[in-house]
Protein backbone atom coordinates (compact mmCIF):
# COMPACT_ATOMS: atom_id res chain seq x y z
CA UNK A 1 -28.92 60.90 -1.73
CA UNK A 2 -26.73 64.30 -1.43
CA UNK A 3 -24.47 62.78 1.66
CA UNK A 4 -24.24 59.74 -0.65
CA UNK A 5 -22.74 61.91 -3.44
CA UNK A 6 -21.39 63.82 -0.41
CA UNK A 7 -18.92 60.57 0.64
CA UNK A 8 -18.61 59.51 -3.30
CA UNK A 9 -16.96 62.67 -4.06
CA UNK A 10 -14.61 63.02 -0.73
CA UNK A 11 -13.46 59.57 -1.96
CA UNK A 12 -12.56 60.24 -5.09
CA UNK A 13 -10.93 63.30 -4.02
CA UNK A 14 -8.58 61.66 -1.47
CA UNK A 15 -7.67 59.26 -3.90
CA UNK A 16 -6.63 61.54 -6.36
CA UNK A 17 -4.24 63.37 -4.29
CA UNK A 18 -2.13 59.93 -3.80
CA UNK A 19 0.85 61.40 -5.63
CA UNK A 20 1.10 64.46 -3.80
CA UNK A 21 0.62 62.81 -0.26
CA UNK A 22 3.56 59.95 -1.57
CA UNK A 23 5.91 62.83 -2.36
CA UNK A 24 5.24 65.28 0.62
CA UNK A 25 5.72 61.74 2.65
CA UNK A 26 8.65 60.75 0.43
CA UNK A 27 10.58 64.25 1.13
CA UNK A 28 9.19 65.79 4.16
CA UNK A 29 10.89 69.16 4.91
CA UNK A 30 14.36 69.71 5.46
CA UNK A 31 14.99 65.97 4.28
CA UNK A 32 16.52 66.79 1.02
CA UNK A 33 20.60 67.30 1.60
CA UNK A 34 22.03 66.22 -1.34
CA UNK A 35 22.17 66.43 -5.58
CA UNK A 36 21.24 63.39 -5.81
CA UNK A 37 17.98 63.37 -3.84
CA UNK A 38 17.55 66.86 -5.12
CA UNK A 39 17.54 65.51 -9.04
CA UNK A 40 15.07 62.57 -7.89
CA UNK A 41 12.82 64.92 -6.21
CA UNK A 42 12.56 67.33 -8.83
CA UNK A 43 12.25 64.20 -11.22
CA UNK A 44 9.20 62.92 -9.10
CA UNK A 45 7.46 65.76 -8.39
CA UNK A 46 7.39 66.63 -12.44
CA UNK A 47 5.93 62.94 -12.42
CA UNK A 48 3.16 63.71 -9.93
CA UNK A 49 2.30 67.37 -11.45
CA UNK A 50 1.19 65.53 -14.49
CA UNK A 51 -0.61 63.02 -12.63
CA UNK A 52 -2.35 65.89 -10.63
CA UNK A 53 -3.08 67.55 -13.60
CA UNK A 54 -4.81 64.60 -15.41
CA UNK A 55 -6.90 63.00 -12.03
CA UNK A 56 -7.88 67.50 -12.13
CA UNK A 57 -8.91 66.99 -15.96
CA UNK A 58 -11.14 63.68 -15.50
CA UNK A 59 -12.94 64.88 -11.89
CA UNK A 60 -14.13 68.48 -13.44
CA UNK A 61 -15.71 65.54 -16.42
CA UNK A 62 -17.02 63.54 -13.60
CA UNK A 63 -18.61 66.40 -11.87
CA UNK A 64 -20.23 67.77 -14.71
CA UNK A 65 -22.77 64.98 -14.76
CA UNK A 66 -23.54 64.98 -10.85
CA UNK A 67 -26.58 66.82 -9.24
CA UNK A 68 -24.17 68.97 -7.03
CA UNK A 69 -21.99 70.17 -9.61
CA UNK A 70 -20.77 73.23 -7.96
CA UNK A 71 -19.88 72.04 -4.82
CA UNK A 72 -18.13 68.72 -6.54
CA UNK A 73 -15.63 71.03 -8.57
CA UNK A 74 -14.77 73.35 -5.94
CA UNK A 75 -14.15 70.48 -3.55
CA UNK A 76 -12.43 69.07 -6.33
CA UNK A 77 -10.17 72.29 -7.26
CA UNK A 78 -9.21 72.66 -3.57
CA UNK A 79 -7.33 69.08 -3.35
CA UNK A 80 -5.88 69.95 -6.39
CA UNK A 81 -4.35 73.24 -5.05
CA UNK A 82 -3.28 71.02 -1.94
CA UNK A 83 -1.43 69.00 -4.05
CA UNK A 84 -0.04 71.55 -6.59
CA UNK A 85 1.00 73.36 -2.82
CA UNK A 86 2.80 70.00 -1.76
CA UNK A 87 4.45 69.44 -5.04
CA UNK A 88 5.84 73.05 -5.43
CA UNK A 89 7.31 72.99 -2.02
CA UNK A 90 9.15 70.02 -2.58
CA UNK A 91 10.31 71.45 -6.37
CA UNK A 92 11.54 74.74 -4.23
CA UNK A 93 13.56 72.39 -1.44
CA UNK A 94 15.46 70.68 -3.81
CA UNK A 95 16.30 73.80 -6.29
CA UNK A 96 17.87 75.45 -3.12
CA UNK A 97 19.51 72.41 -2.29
CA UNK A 98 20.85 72.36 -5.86
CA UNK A 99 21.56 76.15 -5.63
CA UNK A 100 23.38 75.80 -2.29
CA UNK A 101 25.88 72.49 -3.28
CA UNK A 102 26.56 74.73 -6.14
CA UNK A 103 27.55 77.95 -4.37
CA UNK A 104 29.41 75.68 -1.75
CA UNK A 105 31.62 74.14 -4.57
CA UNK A 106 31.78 77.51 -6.60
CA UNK A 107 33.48 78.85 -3.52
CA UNK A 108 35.91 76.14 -2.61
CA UNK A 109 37.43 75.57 -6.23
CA UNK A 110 37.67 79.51 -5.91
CA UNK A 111 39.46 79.41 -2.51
CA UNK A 112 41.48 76.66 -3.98
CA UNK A 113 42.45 78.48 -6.85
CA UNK A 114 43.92 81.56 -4.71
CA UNK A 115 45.56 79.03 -2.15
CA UNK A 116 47.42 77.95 -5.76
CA UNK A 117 47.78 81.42 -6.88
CA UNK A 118 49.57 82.56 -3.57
CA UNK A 119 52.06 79.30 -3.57
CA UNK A 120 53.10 80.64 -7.05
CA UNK A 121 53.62 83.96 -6.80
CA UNK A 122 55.23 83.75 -3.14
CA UNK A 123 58.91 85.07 -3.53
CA UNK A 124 61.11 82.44 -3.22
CA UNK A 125 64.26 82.39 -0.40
CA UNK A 126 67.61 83.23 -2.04
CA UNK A 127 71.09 82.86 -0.42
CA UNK A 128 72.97 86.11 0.78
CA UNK A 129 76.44 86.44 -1.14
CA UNK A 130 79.05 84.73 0.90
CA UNK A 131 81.98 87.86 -0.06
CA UNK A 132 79.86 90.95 -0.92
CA UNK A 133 82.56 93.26 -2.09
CA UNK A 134 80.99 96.92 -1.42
CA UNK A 135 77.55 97.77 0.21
CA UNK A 136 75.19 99.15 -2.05
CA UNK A 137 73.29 102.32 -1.25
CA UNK A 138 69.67 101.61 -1.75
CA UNK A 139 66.14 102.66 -0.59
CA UNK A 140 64.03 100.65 1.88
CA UNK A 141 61.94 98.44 0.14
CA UNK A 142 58.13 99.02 -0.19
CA UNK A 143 56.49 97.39 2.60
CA UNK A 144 54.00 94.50 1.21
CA UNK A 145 49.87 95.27 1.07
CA UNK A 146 48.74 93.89 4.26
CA UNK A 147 47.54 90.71 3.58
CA UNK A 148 44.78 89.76 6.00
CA UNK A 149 43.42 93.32 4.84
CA UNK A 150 42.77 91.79 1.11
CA UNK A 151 41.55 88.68 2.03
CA UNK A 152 39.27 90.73 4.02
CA UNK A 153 38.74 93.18 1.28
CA UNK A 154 37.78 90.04 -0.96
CA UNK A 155 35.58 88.29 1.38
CA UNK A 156 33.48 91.68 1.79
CA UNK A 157 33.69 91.49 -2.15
CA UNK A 158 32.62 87.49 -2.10
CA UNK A 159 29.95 88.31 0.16
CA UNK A 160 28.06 91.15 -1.57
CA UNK A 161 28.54 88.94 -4.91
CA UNK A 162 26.63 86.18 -2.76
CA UNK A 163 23.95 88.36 -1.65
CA UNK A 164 23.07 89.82 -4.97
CA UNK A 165 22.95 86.76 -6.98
CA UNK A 166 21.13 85.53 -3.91
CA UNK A 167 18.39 88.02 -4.42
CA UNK A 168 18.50 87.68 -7.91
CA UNK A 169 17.88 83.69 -7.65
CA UNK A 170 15.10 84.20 -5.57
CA UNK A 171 13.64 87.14 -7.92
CA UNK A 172 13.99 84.52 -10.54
CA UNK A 173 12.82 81.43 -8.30
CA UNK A 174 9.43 83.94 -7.23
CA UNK A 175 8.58 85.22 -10.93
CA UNK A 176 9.05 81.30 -12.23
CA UNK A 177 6.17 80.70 -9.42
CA UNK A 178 3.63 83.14 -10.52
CA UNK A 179 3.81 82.25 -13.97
CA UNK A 180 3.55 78.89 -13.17
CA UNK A 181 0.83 79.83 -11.01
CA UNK A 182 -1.16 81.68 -13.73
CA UNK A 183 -0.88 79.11 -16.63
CA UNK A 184 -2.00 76.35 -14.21
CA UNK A 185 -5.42 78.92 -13.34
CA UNK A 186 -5.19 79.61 -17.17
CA UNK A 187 -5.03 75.61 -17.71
CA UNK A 188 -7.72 75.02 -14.78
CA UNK A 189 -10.14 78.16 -16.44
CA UNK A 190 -9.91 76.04 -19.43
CA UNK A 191 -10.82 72.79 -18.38
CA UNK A 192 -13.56 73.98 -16.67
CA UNK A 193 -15.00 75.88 -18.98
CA UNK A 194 -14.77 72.53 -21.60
CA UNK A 195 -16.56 70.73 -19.06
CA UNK A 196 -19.60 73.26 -18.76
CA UNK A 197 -19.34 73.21 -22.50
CA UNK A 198 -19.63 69.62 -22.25
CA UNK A 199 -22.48 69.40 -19.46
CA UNK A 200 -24.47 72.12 -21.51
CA UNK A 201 -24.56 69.33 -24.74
CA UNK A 202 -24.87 66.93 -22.61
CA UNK A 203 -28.06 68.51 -21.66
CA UNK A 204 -28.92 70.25 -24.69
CA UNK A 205 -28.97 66.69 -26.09
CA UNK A 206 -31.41 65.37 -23.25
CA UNK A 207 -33.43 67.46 -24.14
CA UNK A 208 -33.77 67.00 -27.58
CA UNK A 209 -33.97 63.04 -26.92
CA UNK A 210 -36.73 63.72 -24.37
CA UNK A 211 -38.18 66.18 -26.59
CA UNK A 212 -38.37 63.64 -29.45
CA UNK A 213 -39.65 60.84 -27.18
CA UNK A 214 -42.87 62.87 -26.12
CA UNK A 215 -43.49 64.10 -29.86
CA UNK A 216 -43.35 60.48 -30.72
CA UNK A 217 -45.41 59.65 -27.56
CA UNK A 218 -48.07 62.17 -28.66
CA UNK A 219 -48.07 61.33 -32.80
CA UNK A 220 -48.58 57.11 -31.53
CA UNK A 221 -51.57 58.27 -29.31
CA UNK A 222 -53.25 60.30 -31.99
CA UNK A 223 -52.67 57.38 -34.37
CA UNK A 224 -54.24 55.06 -31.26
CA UNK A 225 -57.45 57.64 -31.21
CA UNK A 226 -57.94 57.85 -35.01
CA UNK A 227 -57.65 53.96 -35.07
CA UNK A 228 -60.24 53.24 -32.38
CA UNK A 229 -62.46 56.20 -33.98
CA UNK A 230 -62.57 54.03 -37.61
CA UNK A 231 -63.20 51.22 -35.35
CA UNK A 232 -66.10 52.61 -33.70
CA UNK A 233 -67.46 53.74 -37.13
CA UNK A 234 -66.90 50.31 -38.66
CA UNK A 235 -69.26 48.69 -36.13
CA UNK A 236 -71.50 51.39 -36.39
CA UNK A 237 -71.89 51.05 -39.75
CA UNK A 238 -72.30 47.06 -39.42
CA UNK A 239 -74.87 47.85 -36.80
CA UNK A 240 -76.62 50.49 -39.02
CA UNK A 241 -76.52 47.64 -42.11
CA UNK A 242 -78.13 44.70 -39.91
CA UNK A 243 -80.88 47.01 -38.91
CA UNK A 244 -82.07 48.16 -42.74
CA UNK A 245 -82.20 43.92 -43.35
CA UNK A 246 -84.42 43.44 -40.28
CA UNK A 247 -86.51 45.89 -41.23
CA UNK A 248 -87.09 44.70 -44.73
């Protein structure tokens, strides 16, 4: 009977984690490369989260009215944080991905932008005067910032910029994760407290039905005694009647 419930329950289990195995299969690591596939896996794994979450809901039901209650819901709880493990990982992929295509195009519309920039403000080649009449005293002209050295200067700048938002994103991306994290305990505390809940009046109620049954068991047996006991006294007192006429 238990390796019976034993098999039941694996069963159930592995089917219930369909949507997570389709998606983990669908986007294996390192498989997601552009927006496009990004938005469809974040799309999909939404899609399967609710599915997870709703197969979760109805086994914790299912296992409240099995003899091995205990072991069912943490067998069922621990495919559940498979999937929820499967499903995350893929959400986290394709948000870098996103982050990344972003970040890529951020910086070449901004190296575009200076390339434009530079074209404009480049001094343009003018023609020396064909007759110039009298030399002009004048001061040698500043020498121009070293060029390389800002492009350098901004690059260092670029790169810092990069690195902070960088950690900030993934502060962001890791905070977003533990609250998710909590509500889902928070959501899985709940549901299986409502199914003890449930189990308890499920049983509270069997009891009071079996309780009822033997009180109605024991009130039709008393009736059964009393009825035979006015029975036995009827013939009795038939009996006791025939006797008195044979004796007069």
């Amino acid at each position: 009977m238990t390796l019976r419930i034993l098999l039941f329950t694996a069963g159930l289990a592995i089917a219930s984690a369909a949507s997570a195995a389709d998606i983990g299969a669908t986007y294996p690591a390192g498989s997601i490369a552009s927006r496009d596939q990004a938005q469809a896996a974040l799309a999909e794994a939404h899609t399967a989260a609710k599915d997870a979450d709703t197969t979760y809901r109805k086994e914790l039901e299912r296992c409240a009215g099995v003899f091995l209650q205990n072991q069912c819901t943490q067998e069922v709880r621990r495919k559940r944080d498979a999937q929820m493990r499967e499903i995350r990982r893929v959400e986290v992929e394709a948000r870098e991905v996103k982050r990344r295509i972003d970040a890529d195009e951020r910086a070449g519309r901004r190296a575009q932008s200076e390339a434009e920039q530079k074209t404009e403000t480049a001094p343009k080649e003018t023609t020396a005067p064909k007759e110039p009449t009298a030399p002009k005293a004048a001061t040698a002209p500043k020498a121009p910032p070293d060029a390389a050295e800002r492009e350098a200067k901004q690059a260092e700048k670029e790169k810092e910029a990069a690195a902070n938002r960088e950690r900030y994103q993934q502060k962001q991306r890791t905070h977003a994760e533990e609250e998710a994290q909590r509500k889902q305990n928070e959501a899985d505390q709940a549901a299986e407290r409502a199914a003890n809940v449930k189990a308890y009046e499920e049983k509270q109620q069997a009891a009071a039905a079996y309780a009822k049954r033997k009180e109605d068991d024991r009130i039709a047996n008393e009736k059964r005694r009393e009825d035979r006991r006015i029975e036995r006294e009827r013939k009795q007192k038939e009996l006791d009647e025939q006797a008195k006429q044979v004796k007069q």
